[in-house]
PDB file of N, CA and C in Angstrom:
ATOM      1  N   UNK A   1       2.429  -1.116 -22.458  1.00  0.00           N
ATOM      2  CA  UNK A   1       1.813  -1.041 -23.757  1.00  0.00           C
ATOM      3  C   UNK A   1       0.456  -1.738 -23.695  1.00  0.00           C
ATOM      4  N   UNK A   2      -0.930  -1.000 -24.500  1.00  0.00           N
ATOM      5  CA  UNK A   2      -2.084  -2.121 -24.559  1.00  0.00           C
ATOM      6  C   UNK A   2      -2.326  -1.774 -26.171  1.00  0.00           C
ATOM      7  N   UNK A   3      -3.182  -2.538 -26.359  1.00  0.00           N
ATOM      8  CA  UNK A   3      -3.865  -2.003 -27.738  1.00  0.00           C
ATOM      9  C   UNK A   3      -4.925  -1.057 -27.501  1.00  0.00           C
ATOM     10  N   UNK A   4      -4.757   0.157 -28.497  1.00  0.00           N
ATOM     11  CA  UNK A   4      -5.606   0.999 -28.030  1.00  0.00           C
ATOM     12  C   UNK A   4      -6.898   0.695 -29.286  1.00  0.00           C
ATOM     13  N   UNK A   5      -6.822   0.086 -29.904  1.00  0.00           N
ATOM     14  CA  UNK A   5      -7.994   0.009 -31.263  1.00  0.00           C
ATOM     15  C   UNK A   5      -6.950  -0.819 -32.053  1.00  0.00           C
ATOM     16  N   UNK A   6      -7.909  -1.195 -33.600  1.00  0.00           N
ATOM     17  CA  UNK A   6      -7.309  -1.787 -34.256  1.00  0.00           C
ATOM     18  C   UNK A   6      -7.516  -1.091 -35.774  1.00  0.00           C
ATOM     19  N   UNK A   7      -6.767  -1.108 -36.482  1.00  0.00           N
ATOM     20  CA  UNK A   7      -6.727  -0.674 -38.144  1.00  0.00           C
ATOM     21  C   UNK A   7      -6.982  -1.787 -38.903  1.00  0.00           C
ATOM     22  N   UNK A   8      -8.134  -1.386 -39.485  1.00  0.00           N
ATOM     23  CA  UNK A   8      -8.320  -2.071 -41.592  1.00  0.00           C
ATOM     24  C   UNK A   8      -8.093  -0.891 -42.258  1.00  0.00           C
ATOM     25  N   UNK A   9      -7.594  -1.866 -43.208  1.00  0.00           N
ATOM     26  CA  UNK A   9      -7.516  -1.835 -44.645  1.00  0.00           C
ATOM     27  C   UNK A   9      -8.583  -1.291 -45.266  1.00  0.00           C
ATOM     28  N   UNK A  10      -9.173  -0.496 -46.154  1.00  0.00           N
ATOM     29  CA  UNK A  10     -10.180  -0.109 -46.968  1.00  0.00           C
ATOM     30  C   UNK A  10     -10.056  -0.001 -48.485  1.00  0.00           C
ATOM     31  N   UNK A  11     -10.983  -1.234 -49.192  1.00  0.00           N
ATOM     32  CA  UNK A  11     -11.229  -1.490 -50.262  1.00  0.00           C
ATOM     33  C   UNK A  11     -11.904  -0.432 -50.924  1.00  0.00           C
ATOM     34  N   UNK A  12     -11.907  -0.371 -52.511  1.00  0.00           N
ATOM     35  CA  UNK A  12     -12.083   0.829 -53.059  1.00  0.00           C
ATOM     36  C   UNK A  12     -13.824   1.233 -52.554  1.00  0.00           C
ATOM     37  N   UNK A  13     -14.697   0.698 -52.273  1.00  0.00           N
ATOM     38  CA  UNK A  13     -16.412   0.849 -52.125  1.00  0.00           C
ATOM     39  C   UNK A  13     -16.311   1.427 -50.438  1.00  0.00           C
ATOM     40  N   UNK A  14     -14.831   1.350 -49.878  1.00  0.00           N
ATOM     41  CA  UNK A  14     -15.361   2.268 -48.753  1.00  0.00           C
ATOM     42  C   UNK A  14     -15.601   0.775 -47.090  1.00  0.00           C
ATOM     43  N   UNK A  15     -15.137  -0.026 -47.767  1.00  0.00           N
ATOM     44  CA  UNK A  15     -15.656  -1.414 -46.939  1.00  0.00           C
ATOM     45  C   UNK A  15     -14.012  -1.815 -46.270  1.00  0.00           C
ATOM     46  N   UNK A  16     -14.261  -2.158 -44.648  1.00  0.00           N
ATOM     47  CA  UNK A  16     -13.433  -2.601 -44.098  1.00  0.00           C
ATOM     48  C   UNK A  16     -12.952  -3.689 -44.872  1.00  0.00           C
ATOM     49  N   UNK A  17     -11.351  -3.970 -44.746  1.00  0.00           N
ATOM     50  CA  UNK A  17     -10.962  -5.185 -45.337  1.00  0.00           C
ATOM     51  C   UNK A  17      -9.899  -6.118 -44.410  1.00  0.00           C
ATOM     52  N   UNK A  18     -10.067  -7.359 -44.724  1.00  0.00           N
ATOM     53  CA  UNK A  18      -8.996  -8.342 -44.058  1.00  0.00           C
ATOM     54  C   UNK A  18      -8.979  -8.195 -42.412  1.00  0.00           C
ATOM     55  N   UNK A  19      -7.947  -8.588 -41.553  1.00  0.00           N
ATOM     56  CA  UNK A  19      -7.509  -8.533 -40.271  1.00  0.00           C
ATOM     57  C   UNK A  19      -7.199  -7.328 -39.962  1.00  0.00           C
ATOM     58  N   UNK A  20      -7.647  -7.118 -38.741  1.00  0.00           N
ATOM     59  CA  UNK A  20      -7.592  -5.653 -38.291  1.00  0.00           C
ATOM     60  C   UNK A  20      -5.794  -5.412 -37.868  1.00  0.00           C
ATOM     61  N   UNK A  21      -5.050  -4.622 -38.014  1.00  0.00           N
ATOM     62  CA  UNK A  21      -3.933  -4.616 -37.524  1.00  0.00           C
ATOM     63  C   UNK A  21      -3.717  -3.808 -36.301  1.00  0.00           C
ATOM     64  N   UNK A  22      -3.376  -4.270 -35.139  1.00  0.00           N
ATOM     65  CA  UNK A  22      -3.308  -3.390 -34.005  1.00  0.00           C
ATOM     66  C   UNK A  22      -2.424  -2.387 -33.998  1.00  0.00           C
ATOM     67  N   UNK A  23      -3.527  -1.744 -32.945  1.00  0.00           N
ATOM     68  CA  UNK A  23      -2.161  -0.017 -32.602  1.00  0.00           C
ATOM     69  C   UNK A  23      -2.099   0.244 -31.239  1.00  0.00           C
ATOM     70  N   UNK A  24      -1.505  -0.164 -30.926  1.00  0.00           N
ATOM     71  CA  UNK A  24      -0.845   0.315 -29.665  1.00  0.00           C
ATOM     72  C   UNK A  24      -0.492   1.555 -28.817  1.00  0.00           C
ATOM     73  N   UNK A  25      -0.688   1.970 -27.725  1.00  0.00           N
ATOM     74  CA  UNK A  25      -0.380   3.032 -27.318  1.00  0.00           C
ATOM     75  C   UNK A  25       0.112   2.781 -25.493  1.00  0.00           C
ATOM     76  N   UNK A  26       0.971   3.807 -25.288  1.00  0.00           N
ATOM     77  CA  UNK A  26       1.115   3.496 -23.546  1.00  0.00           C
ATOM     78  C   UNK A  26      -0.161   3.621 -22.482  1.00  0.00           C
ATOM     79  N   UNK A  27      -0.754   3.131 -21.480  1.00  0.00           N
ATOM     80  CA  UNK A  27      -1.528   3.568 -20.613  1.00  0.00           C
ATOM     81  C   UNK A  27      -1.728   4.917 -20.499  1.00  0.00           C
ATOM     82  N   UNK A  28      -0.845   5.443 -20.421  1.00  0.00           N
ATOM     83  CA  UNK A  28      -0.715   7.317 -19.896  1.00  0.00           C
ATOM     84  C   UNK A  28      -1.720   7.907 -21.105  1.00  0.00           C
ATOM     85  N   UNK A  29      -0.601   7.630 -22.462  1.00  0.00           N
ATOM     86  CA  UNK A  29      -1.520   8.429 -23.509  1.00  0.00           C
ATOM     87  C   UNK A  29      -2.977   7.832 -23.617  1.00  0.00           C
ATOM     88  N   UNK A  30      -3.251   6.432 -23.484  1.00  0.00           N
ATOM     89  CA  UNK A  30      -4.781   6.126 -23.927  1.00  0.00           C
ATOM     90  C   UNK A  30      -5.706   6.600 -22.851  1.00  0.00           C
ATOM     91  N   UNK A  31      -5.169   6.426 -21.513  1.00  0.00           N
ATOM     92  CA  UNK A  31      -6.229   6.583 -20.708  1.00  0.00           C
ATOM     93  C   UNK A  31      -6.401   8.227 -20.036  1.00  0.00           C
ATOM     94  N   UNK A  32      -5.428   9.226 -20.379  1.00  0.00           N
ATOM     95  CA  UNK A  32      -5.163  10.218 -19.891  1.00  0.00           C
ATOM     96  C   UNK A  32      -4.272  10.895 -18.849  1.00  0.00           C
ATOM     97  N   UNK A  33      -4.797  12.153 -18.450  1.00  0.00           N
ATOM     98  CA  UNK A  33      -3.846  12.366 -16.987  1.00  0.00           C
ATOM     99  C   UNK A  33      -4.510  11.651 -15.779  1.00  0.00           C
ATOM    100  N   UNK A  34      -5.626  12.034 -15.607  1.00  0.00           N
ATOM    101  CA  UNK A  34      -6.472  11.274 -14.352  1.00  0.00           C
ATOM    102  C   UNK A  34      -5.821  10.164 -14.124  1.00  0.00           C
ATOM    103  N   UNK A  35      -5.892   9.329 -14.804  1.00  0.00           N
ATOM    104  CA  UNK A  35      -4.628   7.616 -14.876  1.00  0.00           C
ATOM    105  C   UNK A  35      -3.707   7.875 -14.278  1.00  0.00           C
ATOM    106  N   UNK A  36      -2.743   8.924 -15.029  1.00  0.00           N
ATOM    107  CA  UNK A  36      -1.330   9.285 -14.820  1.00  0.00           C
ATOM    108  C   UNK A  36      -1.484   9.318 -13.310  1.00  0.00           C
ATOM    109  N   UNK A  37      -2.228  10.574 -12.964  1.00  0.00           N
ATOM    110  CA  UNK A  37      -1.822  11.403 -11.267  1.00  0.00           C
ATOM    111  C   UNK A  37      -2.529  10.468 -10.782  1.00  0.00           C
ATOM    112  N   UNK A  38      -3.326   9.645 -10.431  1.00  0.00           N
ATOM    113  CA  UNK A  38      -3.499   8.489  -9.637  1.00  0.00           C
ATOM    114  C   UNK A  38      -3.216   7.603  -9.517  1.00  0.00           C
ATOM    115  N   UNK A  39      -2.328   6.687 -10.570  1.00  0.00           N
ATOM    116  CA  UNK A  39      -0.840   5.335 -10.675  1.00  0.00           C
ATOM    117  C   UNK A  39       0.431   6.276  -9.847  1.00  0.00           C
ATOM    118  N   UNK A  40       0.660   7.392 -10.445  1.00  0.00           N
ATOM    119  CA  UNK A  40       1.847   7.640  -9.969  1.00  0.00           C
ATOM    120  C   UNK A  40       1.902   8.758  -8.467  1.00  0.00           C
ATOM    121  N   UNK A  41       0.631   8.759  -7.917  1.00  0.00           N
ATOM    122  CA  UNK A  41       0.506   9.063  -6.348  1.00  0.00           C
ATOM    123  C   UNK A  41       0.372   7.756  -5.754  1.00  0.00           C
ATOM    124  N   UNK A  42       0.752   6.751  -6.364  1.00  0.00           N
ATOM    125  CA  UNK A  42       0.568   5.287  -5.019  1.00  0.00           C
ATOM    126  C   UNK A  42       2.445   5.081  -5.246  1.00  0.00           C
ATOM    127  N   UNK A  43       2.827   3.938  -3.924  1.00  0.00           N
ATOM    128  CA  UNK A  43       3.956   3.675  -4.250  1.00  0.00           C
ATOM    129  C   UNK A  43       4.472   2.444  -4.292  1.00  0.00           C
ATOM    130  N   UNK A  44       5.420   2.033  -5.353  1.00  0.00           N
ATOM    131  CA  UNK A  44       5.480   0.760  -5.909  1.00  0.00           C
ATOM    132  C   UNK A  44       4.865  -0.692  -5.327  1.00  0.00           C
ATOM    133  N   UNK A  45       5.265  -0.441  -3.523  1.00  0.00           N
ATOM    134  CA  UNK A  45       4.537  -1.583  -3.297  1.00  0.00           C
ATOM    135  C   UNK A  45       2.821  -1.721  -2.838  1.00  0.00           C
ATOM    136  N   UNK A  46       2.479  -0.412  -2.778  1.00  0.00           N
ATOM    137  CA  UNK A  46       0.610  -0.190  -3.082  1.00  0.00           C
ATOM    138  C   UNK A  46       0.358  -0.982  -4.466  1.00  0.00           C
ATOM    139  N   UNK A  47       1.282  -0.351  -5.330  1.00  0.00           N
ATOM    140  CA  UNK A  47       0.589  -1.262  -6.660  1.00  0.00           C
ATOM    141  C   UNK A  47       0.508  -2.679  -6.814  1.00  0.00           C
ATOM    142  N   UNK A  48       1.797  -3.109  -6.430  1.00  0.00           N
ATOM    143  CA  UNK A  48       2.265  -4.639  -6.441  1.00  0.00           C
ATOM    144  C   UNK A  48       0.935  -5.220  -5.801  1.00  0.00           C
ATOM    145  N   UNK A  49       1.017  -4.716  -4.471  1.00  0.00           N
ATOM    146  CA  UNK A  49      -0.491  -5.666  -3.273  1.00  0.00           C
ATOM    147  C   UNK A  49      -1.893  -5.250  -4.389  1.00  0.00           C
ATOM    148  N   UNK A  50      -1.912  -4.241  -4.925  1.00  0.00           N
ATOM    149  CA  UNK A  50      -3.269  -4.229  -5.663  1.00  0.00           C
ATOM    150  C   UNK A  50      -3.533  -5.074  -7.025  1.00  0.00           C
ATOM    151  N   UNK A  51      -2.243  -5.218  -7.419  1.00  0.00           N
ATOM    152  CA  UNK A  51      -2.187  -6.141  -8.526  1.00  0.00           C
ATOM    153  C   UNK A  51      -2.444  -7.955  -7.897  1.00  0.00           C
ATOM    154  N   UNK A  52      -1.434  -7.987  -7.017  1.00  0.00           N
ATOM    155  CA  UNK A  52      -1.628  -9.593  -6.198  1.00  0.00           C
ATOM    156  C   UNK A  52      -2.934  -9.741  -5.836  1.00  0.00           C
ATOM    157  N   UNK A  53      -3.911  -8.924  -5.388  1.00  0.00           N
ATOM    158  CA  UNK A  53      -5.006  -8.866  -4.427  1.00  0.00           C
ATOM    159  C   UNK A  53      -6.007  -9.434  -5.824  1.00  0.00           C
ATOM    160  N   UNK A  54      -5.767  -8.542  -7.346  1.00  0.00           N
ATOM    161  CA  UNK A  54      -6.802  -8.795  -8.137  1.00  0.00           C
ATOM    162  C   UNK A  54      -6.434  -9.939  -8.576  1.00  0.00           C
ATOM    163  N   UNK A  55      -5.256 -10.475  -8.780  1.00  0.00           N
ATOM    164  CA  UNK A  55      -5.476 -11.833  -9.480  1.00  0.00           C
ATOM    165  C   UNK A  55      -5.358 -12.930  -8.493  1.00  0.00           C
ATOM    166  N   UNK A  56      -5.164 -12.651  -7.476  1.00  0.00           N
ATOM    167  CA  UNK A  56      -5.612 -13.792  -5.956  1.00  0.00           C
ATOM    168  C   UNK A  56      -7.430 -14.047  -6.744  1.00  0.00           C
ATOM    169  N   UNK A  57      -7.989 -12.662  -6.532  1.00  0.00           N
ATOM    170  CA  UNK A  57      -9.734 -12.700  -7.028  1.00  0.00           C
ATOM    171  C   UNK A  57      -9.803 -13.558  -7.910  1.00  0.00           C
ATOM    172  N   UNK A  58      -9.025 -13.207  -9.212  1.00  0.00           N
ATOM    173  CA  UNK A  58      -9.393 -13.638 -10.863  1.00  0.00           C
ATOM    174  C   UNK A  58      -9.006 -15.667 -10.537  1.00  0.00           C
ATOM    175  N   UNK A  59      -7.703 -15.621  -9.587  1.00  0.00           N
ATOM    176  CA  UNK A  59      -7.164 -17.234  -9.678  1.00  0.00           C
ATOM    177  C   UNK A  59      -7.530 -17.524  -8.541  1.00  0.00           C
ATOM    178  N   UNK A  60      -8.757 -17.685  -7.937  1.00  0.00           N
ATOM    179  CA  UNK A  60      -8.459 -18.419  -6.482  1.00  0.00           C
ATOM    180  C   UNK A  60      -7.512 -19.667  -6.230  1.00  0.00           C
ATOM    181  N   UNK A  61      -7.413 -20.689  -7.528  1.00  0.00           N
ATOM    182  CA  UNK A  61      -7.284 -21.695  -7.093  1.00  0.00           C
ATOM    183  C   UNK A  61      -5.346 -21.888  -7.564  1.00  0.00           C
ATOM    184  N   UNK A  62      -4.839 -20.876  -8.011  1.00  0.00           N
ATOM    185  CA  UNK A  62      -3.560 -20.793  -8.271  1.00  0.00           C
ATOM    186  C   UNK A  62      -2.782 -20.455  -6.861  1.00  0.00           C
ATOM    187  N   UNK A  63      -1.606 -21.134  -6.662  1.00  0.00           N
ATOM    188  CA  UNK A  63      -0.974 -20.916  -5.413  1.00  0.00           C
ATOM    189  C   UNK A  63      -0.648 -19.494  -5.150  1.00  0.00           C
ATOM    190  N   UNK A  64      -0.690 -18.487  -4.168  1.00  0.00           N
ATOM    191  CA  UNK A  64      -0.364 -17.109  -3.899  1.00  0.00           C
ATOM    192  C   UNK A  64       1.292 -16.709  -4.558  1.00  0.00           C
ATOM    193  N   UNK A  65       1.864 -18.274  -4.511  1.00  0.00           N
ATOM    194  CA  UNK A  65       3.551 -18.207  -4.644  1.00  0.00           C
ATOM    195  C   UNK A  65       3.788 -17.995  -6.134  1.00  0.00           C
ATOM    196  N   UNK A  66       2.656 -18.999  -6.889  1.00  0.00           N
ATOM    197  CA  UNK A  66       3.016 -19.102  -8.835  1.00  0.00           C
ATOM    198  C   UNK A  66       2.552 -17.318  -8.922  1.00  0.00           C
ATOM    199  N   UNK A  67       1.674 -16.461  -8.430  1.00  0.00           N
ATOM    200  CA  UNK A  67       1.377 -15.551  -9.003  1.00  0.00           C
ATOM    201  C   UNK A  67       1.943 -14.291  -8.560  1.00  0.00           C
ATOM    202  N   UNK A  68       3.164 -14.765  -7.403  1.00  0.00           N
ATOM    203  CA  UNK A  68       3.881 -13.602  -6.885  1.00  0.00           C
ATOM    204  C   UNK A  68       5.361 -13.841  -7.810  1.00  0.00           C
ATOM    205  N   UNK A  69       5.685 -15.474  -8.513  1.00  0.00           N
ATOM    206  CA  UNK A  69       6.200 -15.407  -9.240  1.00  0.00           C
ATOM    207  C   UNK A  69       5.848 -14.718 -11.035  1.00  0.00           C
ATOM    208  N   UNK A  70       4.820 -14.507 -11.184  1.00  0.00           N
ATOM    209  CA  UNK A  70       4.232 -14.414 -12.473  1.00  0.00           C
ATOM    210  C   UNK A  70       4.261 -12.547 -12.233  1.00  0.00           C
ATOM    211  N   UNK A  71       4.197 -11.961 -11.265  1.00  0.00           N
ATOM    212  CA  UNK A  71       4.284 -10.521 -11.026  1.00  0.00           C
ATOM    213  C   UNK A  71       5.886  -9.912 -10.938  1.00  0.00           C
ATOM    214  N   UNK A  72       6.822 -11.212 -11.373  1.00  0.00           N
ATOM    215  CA  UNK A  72       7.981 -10.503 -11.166  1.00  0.00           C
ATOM    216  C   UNK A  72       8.867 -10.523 -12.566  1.00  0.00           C
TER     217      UNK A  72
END
């Protein structure tokens, strides 16, 4: 699930109102097929190492072990 956008409220003059309320949608539907047929031509453990590899990048300084626990 991500948020795909968010919803206001609209006051009678036509003007956004209050906190936006999120809407949600799956990866597949927001991002398309292209998404689809290229997540689901890799195989589970291609994704896993591509996921570990980016947040090794994002955390250098987090142990390899907390973020192979945080991927499970």
């Amino acid at each position: 699930m991500l948020i795909s956008d968010f919803v206001y409220t609209i006051d009678k003059n036509g003007n956004r109102r209050g906190w936006g309320v999120a809407q949600y949608s799956t990866p597949e539907k927001h991002l398309g097929d292209d998404f689809t047929e290229k997540v689901y031509a890799r195989e589970p453990k291609e994704s896993y190492d591509r996921l570990l590899e980016h947040l090794v990048h994002l955390f250098p300084d987090v142990p390899v072990s907390a973020l192979k626990k945080f991927l499970k």
